[in-house]
PDB file of N, CA and C in Angstrom:
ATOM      1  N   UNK A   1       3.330   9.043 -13.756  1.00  0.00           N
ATOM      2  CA  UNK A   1       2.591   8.008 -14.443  1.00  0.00           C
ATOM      3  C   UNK A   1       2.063   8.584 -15.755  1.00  0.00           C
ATOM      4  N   UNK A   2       2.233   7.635 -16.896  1.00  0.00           N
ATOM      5  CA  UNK A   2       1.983   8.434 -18.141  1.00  0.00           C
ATOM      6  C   UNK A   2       0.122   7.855 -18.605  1.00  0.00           C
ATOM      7  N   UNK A   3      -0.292   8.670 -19.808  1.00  0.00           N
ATOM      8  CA  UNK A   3      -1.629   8.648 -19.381  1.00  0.00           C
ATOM      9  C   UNK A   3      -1.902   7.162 -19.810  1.00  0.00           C
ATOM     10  N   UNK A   4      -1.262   6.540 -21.031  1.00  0.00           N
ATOM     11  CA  UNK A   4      -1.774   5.062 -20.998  1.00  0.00           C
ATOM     12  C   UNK A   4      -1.711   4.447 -20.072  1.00  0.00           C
ATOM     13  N   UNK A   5      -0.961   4.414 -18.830  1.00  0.00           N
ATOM     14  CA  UNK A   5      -0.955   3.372 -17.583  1.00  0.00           C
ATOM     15  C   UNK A   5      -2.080   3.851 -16.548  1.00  0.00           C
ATOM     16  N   UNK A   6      -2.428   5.320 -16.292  1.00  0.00           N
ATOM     17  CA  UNK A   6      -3.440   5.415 -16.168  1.00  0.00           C
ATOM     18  C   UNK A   6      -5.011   5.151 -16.752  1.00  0.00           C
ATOM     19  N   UNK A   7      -5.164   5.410 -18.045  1.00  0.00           N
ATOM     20  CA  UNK A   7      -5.922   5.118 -18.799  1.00  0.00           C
ATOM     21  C   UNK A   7      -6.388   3.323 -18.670  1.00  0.00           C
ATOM     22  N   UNK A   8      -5.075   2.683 -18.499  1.00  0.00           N
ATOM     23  CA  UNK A   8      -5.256   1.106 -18.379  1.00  0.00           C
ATOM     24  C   UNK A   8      -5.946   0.832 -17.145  1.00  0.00           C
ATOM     25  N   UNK A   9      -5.584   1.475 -15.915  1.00  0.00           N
ATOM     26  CA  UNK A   9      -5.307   1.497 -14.758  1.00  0.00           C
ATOM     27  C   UNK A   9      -7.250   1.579 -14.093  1.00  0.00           C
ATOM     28  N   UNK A  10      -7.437   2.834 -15.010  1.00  0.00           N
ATOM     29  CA  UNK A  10      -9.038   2.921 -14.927  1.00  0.00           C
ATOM     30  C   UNK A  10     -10.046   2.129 -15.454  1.00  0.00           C
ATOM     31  N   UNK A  11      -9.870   1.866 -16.404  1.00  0.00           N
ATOM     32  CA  UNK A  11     -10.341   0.721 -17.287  1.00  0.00           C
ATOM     33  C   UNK A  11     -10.281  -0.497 -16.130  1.00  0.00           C
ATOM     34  N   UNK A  12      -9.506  -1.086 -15.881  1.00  0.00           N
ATOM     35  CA  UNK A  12      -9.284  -2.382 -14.671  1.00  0.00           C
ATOM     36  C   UNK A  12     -10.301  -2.145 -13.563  1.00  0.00           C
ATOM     37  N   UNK A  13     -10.573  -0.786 -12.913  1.00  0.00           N
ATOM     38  CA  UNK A  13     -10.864  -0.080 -12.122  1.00  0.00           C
ATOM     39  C   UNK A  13     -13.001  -0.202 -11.972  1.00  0.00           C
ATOM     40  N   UNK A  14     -13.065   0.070 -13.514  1.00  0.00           N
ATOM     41  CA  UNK A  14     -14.259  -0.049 -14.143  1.00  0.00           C
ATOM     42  C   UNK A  14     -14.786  -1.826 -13.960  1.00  0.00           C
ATOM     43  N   UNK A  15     -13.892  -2.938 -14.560  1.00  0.00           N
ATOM     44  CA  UNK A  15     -14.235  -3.967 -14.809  1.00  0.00           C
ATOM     45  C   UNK A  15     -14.273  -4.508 -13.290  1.00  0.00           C
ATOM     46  N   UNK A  16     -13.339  -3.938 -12.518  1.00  0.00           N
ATOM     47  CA  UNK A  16     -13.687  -4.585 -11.162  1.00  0.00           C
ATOM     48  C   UNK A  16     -14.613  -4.485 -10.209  1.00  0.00           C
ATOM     49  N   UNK A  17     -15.098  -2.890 -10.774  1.00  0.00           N
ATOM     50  CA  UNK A  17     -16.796  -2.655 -10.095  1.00  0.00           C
ATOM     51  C   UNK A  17     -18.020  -3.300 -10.580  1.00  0.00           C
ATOM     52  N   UNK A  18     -17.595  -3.084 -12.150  1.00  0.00           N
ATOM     53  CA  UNK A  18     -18.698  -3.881 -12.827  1.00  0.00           C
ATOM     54  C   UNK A  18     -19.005  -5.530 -12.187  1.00  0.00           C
ATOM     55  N   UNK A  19     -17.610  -6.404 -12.190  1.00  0.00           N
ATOM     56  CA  UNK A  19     -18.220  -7.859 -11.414  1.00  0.00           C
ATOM     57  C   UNK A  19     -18.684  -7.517 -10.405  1.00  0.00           C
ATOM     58  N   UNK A  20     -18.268  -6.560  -9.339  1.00  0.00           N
ATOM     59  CA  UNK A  20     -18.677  -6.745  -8.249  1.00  0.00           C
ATOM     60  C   UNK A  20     -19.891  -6.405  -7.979  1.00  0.00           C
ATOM     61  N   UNK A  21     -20.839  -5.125  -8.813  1.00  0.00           N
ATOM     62  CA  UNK A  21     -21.993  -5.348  -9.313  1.00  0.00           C
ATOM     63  C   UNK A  21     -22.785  -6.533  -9.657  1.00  0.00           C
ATOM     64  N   UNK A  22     -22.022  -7.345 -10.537  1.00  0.00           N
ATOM     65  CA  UNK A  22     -22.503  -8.783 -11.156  1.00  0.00           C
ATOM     66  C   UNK A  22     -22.906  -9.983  -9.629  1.00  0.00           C
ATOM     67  N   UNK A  23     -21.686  -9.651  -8.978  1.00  0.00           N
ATOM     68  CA  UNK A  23     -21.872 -10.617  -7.525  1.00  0.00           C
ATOM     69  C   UNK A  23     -23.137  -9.901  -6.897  1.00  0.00           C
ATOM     70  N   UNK A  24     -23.235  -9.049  -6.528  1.00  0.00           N
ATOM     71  CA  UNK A  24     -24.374  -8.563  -5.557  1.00  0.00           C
ATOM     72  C   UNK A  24     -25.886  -9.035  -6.755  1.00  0.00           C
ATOM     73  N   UNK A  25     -25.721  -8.715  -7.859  1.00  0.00           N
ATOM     74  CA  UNK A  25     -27.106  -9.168  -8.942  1.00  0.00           C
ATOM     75  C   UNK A  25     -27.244 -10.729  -8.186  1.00  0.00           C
ATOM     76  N   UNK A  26     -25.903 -11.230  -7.902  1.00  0.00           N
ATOM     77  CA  UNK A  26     -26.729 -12.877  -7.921  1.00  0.00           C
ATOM     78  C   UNK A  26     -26.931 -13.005  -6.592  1.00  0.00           C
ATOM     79  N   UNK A  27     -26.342 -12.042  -5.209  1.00  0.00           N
ATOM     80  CA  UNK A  27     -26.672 -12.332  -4.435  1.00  0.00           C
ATOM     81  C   UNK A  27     -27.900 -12.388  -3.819  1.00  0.00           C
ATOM     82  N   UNK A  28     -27.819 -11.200  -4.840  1.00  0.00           N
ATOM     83  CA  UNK A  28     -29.917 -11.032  -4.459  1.00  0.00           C
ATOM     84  C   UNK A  28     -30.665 -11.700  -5.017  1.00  0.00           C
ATOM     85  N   UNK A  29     -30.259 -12.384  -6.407  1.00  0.00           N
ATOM     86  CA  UNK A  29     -31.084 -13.207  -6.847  1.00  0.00           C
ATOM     87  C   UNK A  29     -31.546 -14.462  -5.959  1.00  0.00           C
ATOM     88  N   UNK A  30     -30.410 -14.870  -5.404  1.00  0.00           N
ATOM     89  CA  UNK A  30     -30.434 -16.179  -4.634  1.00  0.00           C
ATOM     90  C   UNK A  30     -31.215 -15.914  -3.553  1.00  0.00           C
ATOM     91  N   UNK A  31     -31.282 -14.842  -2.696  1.00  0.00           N
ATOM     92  CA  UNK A  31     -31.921 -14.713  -1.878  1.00  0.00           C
ATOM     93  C   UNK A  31     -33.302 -13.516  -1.831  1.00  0.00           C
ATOM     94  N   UNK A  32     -33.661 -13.930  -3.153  1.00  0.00           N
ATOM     95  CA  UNK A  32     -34.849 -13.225  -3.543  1.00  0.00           C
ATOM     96  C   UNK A  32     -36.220 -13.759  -2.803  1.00  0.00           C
ATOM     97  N   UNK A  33     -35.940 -15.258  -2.548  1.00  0.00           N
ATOM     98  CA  UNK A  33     -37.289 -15.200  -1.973  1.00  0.00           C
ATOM     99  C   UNK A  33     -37.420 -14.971  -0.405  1.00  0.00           C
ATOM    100  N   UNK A  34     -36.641 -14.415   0.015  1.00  0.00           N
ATOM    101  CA  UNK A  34     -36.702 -14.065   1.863  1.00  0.00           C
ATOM    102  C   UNK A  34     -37.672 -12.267   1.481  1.00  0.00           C
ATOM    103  N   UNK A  35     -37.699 -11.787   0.272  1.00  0.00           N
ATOM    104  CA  UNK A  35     -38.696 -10.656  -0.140  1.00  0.00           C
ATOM    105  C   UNK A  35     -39.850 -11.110  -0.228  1.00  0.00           C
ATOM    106  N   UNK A  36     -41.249  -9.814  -0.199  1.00  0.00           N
ATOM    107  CA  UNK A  36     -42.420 -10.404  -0.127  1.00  0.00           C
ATOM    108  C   UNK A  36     -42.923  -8.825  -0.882  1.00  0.00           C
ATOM    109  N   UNK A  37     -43.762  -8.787  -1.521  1.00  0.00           N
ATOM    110  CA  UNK A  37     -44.709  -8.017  -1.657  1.00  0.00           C
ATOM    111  C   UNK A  37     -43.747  -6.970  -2.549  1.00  0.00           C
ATOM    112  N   UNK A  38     -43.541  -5.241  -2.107  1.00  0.00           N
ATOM    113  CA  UNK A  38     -43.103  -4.330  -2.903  1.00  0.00           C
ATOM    114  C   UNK A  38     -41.828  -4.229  -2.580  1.00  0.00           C
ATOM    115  N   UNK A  39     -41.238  -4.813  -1.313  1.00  0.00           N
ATOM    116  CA  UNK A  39     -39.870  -4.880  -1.274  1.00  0.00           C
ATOM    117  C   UNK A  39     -38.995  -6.147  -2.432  1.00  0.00           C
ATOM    118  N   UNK A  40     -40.397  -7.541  -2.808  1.00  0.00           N
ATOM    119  CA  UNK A  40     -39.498  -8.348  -4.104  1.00  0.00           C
ATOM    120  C   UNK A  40     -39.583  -7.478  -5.520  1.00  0.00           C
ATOM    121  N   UNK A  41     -40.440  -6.184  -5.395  1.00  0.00           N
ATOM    122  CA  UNK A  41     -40.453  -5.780  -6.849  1.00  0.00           C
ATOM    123  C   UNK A  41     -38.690  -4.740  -6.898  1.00  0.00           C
ATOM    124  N   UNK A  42     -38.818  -4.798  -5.638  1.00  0.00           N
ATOM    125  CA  UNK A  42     -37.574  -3.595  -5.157  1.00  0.00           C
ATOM    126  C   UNK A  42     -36.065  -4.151  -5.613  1.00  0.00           C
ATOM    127  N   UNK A  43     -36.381  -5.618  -4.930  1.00  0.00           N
ATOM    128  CA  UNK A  43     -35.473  -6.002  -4.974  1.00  0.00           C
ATOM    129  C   UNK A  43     -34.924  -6.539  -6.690  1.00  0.00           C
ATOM    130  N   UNK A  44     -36.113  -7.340  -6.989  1.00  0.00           N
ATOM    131  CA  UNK A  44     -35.926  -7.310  -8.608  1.00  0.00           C
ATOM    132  C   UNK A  44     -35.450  -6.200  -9.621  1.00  0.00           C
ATOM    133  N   UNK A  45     -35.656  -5.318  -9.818  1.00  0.00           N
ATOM    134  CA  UNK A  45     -35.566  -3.776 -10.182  1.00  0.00           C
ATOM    135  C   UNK A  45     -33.776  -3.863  -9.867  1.00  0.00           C
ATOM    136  N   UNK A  46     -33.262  -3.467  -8.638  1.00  0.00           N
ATOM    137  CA  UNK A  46     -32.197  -4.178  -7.983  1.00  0.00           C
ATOM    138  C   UNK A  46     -31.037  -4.829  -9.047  1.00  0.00           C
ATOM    139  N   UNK A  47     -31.724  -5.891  -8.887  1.00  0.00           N
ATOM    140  CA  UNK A  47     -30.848  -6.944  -9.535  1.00  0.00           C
ATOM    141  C   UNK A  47     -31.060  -6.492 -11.093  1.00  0.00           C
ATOM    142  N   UNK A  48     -32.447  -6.169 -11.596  1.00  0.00           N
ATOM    143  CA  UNK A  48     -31.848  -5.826 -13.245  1.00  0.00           C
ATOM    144  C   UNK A  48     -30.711  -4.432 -13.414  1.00  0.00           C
ATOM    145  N   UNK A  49     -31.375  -3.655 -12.754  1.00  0.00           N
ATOM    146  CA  UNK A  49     -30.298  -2.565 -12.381  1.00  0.00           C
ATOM    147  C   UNK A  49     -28.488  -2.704 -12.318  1.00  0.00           C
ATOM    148  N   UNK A  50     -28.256  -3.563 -11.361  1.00  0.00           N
ATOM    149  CA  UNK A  50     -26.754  -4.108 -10.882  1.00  0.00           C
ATOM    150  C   UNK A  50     -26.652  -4.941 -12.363  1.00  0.00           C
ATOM    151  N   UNK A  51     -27.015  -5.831 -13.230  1.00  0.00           N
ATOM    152  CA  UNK A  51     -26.824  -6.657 -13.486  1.00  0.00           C
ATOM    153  C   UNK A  51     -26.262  -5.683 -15.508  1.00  0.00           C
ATOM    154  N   UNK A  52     -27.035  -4.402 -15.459  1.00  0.00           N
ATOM    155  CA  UNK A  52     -27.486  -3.882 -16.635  1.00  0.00           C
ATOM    156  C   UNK A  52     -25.908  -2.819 -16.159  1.00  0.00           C
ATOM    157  N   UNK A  53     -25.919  -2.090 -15.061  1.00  0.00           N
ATOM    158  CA  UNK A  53     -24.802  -1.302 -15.059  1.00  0.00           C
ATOM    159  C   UNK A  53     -23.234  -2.206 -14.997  1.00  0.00           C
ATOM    160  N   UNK A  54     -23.298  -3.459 -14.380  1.00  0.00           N
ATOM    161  CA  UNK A  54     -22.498  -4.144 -14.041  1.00  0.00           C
ATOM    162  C   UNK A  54     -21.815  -4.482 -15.520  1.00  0.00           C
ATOM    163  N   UNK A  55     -22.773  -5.177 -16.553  1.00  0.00           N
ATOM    164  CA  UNK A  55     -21.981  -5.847 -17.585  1.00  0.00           C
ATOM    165  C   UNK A  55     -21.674  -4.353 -18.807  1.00  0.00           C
ATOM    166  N   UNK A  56     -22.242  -2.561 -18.555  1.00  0.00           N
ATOM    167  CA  UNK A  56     -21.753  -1.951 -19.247  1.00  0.00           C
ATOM    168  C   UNK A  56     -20.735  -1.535 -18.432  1.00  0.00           C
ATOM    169  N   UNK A  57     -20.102  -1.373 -17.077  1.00  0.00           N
ATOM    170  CA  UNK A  57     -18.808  -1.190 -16.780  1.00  0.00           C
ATOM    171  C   UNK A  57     -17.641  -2.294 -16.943  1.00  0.00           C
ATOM    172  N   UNK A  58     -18.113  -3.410 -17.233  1.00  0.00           N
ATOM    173  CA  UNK A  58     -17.255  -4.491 -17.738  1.00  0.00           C
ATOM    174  C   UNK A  58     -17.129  -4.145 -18.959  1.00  0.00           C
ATOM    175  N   UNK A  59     -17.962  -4.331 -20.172  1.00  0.00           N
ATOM    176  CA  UNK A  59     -18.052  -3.242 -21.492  1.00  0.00           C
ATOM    177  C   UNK A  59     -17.099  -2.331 -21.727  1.00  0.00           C
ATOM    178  N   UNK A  60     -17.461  -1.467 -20.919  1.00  0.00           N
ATOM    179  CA  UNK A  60     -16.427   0.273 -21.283  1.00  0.00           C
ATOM    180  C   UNK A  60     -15.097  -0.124 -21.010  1.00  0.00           C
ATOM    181  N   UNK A  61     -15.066  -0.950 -19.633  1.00  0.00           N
ATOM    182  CA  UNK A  61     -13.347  -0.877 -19.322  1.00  0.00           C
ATOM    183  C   UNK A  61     -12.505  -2.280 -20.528  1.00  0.00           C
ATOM    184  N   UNK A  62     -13.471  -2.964 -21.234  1.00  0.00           N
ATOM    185  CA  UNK A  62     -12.635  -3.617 -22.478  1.00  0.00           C
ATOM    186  C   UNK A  62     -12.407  -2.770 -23.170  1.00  0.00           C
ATOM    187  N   UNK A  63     -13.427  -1.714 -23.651  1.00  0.00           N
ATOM    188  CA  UNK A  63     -13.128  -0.993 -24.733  1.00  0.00           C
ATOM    189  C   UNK A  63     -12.026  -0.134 -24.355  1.00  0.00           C
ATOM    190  N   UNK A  64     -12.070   0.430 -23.053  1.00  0.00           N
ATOM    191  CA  UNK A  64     -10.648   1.322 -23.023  1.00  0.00           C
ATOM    192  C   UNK A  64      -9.617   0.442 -23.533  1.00  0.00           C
ATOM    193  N   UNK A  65      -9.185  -0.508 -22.548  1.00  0.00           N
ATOM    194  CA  UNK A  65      -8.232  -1.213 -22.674  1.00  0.00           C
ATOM    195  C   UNK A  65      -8.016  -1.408 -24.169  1.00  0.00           C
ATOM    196  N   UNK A  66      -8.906  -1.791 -24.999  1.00  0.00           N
ATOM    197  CA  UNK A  66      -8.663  -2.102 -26.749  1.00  0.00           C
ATOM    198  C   UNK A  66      -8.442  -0.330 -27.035  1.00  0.00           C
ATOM    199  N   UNK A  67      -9.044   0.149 -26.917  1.00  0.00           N
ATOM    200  CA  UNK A  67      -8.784   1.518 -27.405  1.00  0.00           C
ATOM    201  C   UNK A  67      -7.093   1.750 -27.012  1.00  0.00           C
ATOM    202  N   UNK A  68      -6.646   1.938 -26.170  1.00  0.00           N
ATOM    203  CA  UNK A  68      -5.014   1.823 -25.560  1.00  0.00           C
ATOM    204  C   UNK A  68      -4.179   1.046 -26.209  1.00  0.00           C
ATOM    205  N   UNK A  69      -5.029  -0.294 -26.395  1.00  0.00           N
ATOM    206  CA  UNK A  69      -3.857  -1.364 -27.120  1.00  0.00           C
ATOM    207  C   UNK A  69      -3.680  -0.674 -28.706  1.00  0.00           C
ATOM    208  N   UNK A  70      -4.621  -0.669 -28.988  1.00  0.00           N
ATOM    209  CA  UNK A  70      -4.752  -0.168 -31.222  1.00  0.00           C
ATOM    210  C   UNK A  70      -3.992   1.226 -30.776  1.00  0.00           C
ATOM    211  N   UNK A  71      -3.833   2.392 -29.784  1.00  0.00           N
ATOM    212  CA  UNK A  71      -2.945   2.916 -30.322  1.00  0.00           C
ATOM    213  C   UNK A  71      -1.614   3.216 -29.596  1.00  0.00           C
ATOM    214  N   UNK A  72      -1.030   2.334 -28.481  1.00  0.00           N
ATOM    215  CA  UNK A  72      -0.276   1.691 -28.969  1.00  0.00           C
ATOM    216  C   UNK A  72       0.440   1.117 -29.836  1.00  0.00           C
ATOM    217  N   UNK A  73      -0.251   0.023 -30.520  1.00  0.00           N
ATOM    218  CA  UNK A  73       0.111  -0.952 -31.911  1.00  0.00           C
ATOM    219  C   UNK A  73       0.464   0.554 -32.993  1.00  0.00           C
ATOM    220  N   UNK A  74      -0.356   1.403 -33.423  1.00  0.00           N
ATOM    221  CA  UNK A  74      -0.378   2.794 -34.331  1.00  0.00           C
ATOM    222  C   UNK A  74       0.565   2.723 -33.815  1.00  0.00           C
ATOM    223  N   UNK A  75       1.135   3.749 -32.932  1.00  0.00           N
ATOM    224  CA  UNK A  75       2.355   4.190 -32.526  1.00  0.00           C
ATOM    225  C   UNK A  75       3.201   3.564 -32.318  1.00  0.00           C
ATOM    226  N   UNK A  76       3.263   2.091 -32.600  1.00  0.00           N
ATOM    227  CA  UNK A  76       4.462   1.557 -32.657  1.00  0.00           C
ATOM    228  C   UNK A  76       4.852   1.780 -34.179  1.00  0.00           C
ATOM    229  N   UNK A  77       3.983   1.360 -35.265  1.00  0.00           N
ATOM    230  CA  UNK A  77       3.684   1.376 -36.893  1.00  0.00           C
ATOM    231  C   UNK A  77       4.251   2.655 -37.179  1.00  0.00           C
ATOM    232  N   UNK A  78       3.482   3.706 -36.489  1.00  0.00           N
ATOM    233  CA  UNK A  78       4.382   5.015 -37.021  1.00  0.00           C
ATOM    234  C   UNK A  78       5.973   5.396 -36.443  1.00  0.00           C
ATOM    235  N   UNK A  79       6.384   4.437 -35.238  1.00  0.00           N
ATOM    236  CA  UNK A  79       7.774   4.493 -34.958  1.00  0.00           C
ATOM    237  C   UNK A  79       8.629   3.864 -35.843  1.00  0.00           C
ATOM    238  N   UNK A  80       7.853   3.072 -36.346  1.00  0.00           N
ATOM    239  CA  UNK A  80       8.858   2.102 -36.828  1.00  0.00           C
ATOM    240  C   UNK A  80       9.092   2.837 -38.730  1.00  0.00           C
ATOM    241  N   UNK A  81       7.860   3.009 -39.054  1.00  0.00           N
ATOM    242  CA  UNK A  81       8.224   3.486 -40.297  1.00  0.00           C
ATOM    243  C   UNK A  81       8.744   4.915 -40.236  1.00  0.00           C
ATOM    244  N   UNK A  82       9.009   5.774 -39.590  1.00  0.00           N
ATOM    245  CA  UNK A  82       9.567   6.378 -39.415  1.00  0.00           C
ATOM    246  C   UNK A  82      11.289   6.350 -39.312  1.00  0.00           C
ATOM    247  N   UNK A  83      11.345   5.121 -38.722  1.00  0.00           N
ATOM    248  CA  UNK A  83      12.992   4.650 -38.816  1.00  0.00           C
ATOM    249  C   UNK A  83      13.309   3.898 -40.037  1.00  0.00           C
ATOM    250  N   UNK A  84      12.546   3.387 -40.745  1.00  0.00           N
ATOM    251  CA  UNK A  84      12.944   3.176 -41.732  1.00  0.00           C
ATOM    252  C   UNK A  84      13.106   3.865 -43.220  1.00  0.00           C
ATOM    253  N   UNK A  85      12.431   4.913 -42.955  1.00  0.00           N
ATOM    254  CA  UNK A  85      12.513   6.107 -43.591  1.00  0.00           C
ATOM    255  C   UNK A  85      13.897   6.591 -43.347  1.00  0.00           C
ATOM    256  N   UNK A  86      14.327   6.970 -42.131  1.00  0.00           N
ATOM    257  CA  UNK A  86      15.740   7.776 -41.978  1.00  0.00           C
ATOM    258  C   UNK A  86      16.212   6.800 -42.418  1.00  0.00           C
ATOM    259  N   UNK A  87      16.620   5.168 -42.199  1.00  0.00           N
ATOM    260  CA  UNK A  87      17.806   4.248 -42.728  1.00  0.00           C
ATOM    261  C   UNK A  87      17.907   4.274 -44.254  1.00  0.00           C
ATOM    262  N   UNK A  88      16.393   4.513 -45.229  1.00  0.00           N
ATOM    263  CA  UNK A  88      16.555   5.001 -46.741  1.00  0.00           C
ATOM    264  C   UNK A  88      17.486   5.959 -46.844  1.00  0.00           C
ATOM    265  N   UNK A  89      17.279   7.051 -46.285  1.00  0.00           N
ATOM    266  CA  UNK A  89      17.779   8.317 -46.477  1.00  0.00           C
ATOM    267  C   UNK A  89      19.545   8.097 -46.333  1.00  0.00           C
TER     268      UNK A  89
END
C-alpha cells in the first residue's frame, strides 16, 4: 500500500471517530437531564469535550485528505510538463 492510500485511509479513519464523538455529544445531551448535581457538571464538561475533539478530528482528517488531493494535482502538473518538455525536445 503506497503512502497516499494510506495517508487517505487515516484521514477517513479520523473523520469517523470524530462523528462518532459528535453522536455520543448528543447522546448525552439528550439525556442530560436523568444527571443531577456534580455528575450534570460531569456530564456537561463531557459533551463540550466530545463535541470540541469530535469536530477537530473531522477538521484534521479534511485537511489530510485536501493536503493528498493538491499534491496529487502538483504531481500530476509536474508529470505532465515534464512530458511535454521531452515532446519539444
Amino acid at each position: 500500500m503506497n503512502e497516499r492510500v494510506k495517508t487517505n485511509l487515516r484521514s477517513a479513519i479520523y473523520e469517523m471517530g470524530g462523528i462518532y464523538l459528535l453522536y455520543l455529544a448528543y447522546q448525552m445531551f439528550r439525556n442530560k437531564e436523568e444527571s443531577s448535581g456534580g455528575e450534570y457538571l460531569a456530564v456537561i464538561a463531557a459533551i463540550i469535550g466530545f463535541l470540541v475533539i469530535g469536530i477537530g478530528m473531522i477538521a484534521f482528517g479534511f485537511y489530510m485528505m485536501n493536503k493528498v488531493r493538491k499534491q496529487d494535482i502538483q504531481a500530476r502538473e509536474d508529470a505532465k510538463a515534464v512530458e511535454e518538455k521531452k515532446t519539444e525536445d
